[in-house]
Protein backbone atom coordinates (compact mmCIF):
# COMPACT_ATOMS: atom_id res chain seq x y z
CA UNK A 1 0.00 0.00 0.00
CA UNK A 2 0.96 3.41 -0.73
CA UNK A 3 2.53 5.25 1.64
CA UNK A 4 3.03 9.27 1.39
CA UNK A 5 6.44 10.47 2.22
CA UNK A 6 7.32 13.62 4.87
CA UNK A 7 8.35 16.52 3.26
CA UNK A 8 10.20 18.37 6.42
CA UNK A 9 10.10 22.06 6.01
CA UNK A 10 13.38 22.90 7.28
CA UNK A 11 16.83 22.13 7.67
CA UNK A 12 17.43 18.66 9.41
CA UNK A 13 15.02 16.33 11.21
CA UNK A 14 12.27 18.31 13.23
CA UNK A 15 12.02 17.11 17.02
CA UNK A 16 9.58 14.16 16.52
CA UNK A 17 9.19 14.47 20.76
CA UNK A 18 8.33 18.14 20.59
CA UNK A 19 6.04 17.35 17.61
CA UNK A 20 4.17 14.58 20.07
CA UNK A 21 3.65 17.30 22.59
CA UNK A 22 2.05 20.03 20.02
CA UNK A 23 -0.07 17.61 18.88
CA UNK A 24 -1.29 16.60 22.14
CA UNK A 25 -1.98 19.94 23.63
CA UNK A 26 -4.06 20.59 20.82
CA UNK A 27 -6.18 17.78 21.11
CA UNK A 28 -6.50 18.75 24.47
CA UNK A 29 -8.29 21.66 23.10
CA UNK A 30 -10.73 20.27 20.95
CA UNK A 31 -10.81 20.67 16.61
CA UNK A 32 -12.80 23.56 16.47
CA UNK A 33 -10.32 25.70 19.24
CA UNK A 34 -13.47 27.03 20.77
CA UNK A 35 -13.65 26.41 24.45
CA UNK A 36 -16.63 25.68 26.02
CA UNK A 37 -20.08 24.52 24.79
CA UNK A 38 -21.13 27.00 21.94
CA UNK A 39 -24.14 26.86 19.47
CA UNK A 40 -22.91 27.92 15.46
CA UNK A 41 -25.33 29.16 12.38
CA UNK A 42 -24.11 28.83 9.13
CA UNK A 43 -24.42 28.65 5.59
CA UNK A 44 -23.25 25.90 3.01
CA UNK A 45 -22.73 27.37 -0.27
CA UNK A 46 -21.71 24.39 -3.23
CA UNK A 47 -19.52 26.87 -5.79
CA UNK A 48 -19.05 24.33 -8.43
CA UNK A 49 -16.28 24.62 -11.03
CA UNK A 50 -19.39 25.48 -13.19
CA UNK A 51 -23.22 25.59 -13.17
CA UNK A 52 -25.47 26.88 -10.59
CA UNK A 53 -24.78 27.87 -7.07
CA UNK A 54 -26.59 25.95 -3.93
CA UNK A 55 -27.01 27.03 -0.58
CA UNK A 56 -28.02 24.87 2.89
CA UNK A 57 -28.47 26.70 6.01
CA UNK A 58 -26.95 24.35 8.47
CA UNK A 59 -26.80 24.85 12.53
CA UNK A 60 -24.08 23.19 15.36
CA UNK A 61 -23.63 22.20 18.80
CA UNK A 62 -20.29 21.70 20.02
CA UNK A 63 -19.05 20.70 23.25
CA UNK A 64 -16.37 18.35 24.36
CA UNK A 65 -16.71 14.82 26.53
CA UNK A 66 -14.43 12.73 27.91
CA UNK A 67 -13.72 11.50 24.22
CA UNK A 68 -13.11 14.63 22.80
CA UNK A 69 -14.82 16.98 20.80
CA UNK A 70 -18.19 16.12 19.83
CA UNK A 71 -21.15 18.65 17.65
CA UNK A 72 -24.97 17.72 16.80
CA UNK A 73 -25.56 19.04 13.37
CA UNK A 74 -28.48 19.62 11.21
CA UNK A 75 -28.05 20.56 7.82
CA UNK A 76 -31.22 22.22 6.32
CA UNK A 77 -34.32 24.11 7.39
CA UNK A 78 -36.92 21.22 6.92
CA UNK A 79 -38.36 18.61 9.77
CA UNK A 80 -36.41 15.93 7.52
CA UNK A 81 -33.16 17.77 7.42
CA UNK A 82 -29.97 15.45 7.52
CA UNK A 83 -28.69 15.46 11.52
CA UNK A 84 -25.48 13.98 12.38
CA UNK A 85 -23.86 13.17 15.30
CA UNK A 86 -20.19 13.85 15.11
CA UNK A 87 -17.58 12.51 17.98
CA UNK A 88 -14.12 12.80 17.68
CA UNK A 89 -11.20 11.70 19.53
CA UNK A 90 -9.72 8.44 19.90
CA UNK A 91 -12.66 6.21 19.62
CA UNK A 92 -14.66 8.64 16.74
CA UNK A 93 -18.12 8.00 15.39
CA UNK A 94 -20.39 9.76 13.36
CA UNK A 95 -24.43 8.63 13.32
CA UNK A 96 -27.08 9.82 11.09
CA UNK A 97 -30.47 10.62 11.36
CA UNK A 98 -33.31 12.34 10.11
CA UNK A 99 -36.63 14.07 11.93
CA UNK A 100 -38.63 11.81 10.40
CA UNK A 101 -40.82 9.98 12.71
CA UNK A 102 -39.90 6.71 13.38
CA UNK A 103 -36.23 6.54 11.67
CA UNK A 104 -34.07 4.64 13.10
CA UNK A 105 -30.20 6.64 14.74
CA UNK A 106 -27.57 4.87 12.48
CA UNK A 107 -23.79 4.76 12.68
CA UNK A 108 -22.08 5.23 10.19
CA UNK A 109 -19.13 3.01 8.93
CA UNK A 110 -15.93 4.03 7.03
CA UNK A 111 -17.15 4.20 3.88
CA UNK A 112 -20.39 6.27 4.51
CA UNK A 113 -17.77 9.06 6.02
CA UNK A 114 -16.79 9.85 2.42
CA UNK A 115 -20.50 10.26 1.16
CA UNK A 116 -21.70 14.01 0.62
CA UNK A 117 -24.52 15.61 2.88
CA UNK A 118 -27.13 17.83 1.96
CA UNK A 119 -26.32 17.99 -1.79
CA UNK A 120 -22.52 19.07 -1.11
CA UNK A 121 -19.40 17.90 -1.28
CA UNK A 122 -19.19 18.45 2.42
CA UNK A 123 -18.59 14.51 3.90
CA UNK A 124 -19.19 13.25 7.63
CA UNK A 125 -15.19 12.54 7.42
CA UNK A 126 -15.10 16.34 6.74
CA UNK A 127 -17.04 17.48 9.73
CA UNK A 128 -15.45 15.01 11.42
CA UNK A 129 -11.71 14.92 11.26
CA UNK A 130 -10.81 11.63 13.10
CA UNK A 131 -7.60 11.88 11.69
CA UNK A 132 -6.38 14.62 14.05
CA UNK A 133 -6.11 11.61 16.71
CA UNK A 134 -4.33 9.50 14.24
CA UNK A 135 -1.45 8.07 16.07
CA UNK A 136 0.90 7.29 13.45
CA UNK A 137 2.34 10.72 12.70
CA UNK A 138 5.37 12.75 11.52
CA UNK A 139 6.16 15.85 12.25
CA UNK A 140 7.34 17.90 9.35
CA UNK A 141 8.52 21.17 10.92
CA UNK A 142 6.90 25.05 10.76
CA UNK A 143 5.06 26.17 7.49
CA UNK A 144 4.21 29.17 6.29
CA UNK A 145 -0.12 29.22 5.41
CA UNK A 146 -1.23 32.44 4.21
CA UNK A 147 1.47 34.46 5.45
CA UNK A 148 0.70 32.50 9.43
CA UNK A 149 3.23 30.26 10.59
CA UNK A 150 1.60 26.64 11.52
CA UNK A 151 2.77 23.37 12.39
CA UNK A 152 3.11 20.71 10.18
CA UNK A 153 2.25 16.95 10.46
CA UNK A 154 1.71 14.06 8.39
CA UNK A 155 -0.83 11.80 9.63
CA UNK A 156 -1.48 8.32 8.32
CA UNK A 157 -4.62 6.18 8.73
CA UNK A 158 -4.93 3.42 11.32
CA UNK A 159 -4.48 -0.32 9.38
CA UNK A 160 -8.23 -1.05 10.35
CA UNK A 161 -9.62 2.51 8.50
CA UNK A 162 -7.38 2.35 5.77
CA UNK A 163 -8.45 -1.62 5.08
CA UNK A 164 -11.90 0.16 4.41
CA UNK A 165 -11.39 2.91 2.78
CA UNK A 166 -7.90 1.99 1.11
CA UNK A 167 -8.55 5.12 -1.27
CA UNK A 168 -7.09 7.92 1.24
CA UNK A 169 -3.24 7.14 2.21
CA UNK A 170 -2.37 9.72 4.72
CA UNK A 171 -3.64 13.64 5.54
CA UNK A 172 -1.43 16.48 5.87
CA UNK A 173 -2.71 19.04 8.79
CA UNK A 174 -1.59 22.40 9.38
CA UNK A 175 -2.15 23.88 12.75
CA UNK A 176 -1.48 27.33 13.38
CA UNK A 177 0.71 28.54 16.20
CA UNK A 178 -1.10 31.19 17.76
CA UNK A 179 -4.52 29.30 17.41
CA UNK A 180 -4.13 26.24 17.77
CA UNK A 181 -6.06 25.78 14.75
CA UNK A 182 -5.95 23.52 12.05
CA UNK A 183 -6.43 26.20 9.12
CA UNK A 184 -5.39 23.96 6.25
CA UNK A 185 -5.86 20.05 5.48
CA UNK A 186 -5.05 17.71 2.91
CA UNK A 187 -6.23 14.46 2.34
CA UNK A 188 -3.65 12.24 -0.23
CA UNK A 189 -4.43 9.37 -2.67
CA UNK A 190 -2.75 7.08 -4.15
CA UNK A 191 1.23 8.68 -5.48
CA UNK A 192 0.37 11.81 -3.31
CA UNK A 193 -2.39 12.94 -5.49
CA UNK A 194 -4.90 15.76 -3.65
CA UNK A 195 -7.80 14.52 -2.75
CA UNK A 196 -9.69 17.16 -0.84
CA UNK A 197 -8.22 20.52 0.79
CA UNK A 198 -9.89 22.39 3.70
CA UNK A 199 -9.03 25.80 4.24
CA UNK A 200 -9.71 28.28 6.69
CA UNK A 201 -9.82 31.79 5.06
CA UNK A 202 -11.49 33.69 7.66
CA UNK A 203 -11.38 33.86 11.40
CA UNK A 204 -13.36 36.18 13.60
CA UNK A 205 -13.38 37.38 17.30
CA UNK A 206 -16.72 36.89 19.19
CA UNK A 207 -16.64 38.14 22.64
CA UNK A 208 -12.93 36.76 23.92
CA UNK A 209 -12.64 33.90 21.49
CA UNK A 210 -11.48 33.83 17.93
CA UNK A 211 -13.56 31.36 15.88
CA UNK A 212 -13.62 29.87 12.25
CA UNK A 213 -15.63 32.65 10.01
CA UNK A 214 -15.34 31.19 6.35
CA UNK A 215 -13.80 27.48 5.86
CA UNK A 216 -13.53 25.89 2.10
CA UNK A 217 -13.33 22.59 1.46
CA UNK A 218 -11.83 21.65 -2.53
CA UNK A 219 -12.36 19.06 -4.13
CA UNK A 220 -9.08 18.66 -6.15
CA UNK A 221 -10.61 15.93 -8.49
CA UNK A 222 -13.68 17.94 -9.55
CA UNK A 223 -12.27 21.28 -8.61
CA UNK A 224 -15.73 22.24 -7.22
CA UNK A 225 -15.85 24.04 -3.56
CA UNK A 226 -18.04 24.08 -0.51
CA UNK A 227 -17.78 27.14 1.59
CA UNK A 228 -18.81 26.91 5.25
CA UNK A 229 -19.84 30.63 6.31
CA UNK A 230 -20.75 31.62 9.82
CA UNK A 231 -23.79 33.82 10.65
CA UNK A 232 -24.15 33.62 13.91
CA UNK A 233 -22.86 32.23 17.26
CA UNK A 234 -23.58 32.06 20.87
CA UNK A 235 -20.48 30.83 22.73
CA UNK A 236 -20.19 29.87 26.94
CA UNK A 237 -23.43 27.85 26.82
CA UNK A 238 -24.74 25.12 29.13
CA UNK A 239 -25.36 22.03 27.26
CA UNK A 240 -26.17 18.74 29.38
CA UNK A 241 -24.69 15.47 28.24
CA UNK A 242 -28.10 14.28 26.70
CA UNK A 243 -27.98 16.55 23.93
CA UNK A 244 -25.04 14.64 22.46
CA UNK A 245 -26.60 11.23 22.97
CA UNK A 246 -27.13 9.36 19.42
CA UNK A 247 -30.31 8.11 20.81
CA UNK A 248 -31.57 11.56 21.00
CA UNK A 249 -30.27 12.68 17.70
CA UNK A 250 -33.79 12.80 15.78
CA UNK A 251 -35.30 15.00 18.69
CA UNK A 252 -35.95 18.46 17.99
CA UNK A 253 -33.16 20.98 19.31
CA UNK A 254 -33.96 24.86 20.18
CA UNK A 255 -31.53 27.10 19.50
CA UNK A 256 -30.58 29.44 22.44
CA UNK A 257 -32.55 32.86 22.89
CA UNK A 258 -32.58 35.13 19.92
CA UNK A 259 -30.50 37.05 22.42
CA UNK A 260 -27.65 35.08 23.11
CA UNK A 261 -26.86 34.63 19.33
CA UNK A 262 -24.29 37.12 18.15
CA UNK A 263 -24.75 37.81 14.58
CA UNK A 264 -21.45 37.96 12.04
CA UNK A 265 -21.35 40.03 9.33
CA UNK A 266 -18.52 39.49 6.64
C-alpha cells in the first residue's frame, strides 16, 4: 500500500518528541479551538467549477466529553433535514439521522464518512476529522499558510480505517501557532495525489474567542468548492450530556434565545 512520504520544512530532522507534545496539547483543546459549549449558524454554499450555485443553512452544537470533541448538526431548514452526530477523539463515530418519525439513529461506517450531505461535497469525514487523533504521525517542521506560521504533520490512517477505505493514504494538517487551529488540510491518494483541501480563510473574534468565520473545502478531483460561512454564534453555553446522545439525535433541538446569538457580518 501506498505510503506518502514527509516533506520536512526545514533544515534537518524536526524534534519528533516536541512534535508529540504540540499535537497533544491541541487535542487537548478540541478541533474547532473554541472552548466551552457554543451553538454555530451557518451557511453551506456548493460553488461548483461550473453551473449553478446551492445554498443549505446548516446549525451546530459543540461541546467536548471525555472523548473529545463532539457537535450535533443539522443541515437544512426542513423537519427531515440530515442530523449527524459527530464525535471525535480516539474512539470517533459519526451517526445519522433524520426528523422523520420513526427513523431509526444509524452509525455510520468508514465508507459512509466519504459520502456528501445535503447535496454538497461536504462529507461526515469532513465534519469530522478523526484523523487529528491518528497516532501514526510525523512531524514535518513550521510552514508558512497564508502568510501565518503553523505546524506541520503528516498523519497516516490506522491499518483497520485504511483496510476500508484503502482510497485515502495519509492527511497532511496544518495547525497554526497562535490558534491552535488547524487552518489547512489535505487528504492524499494514491502517489500523493490531492484529494480534498480544507481551508480556513477567515477567522473572527466573538466576545474573547477567535472562531472559524469562512472554511472551504476543494475538491481537487472535480475542482468544485463548498464554503462553510458563519452567521451567527452564541459561545459559553450550558449544554447537558443528553444533547449529544445518538439516541436523542432525531429530537428536535432549540436554538438558544434570539438574544444570546451574536450575529457575524462578513
Amino acid at each position: 500500500m501506498y505510503r506518502p512520504q514527509p516533506g520536512y520544512v526545514q533544515l534537518g530532522k524536526p524534534d519528533q518528541a516536541e512534535g508529540q507534545r504540540i499535537i497533544e496539547q491541541f487535542r487537548a483543546t478540541g478541533a474547532m479551538g473554541i472552548a466551552g459549549d457554543y451553538y454555530l449558524e451557518f451557511e453551506l454554499r456548493l460553488l461548483p467549477r461550473s453551473g449553478p450555485e446551492q445554498s443549505v443553512a446548516g446549525r451546530m452544537w459543540g461541546s467536548r466529553n471525555d472523548q473529545g470533541s463532539v457537535e450535533r448538526v443539522i443541515l437544512g431548514d426542513d423537519k427531515a433535514a440530515p442530523r449527524l452526530l459527530v464525535q471525535n477523539g480516539p474512539q470517533a463515530a459519526v451517526w445519522s439521522a433524520s426528523g422523520r418519525p420513526g427513523e431509526p439513529v444509524a452509525m455510520l461506517g468508514v465508507s459512509a464518512l466519504f459520502v456528501p450531505v445535503a447535496q454538497t461535497d461536504l462529507t461526515p469525514f469532513d465534519l469530522q476529522m478523526p484523523f487529528l487523533y491518528w497516532t501514526d504521525f510525523i512531524f514535518e517542521g513550521v510552514a508558512k499558510i497564508r502568510g501565518r506560521p503553523a505546524y506541520q504533520f503528516l498523519l497516516y490512517p490506522p491499518a483497520e480505517f485504511a483496510a476500508k477505505y484503502p482510497t485515502l493514504t495519509g492527511v497532511r494538517i496544518y495547525l497554526d501557532t497562535e490558534f491552535r487551529l488547524p487552518v489547512q488540510t489535505e487528504q492524499i491518494g494514491d502517489g500523493g495525489r490531492l484529494l480534498k483541501t480544507m481551508m480556513v480563510q477567515e477567522l473572527k473574534k466573538t466576545g474573547e474567542q477567535w472562531i472559524p468565520r469562512t472554511v472551504d473545502w476543494r475538491n481537487d478531483t472535480t475542482r468544485n468548492k463548498t464554503r462553510l460561512n458563519v452567521t451567527g454564534a452564541a459561545l459559553s453555553q450550558k449544554f447537558g450530556p443528553d444533547l449529544f446522545a445518538p439516541a436523542a439525535l432525531g429530537d428536535d433541538l432549540r436554538p438558544p434565545a434570539p438574544d444570546r446569538i451574536s450575529r457575524i457580518e462578513p
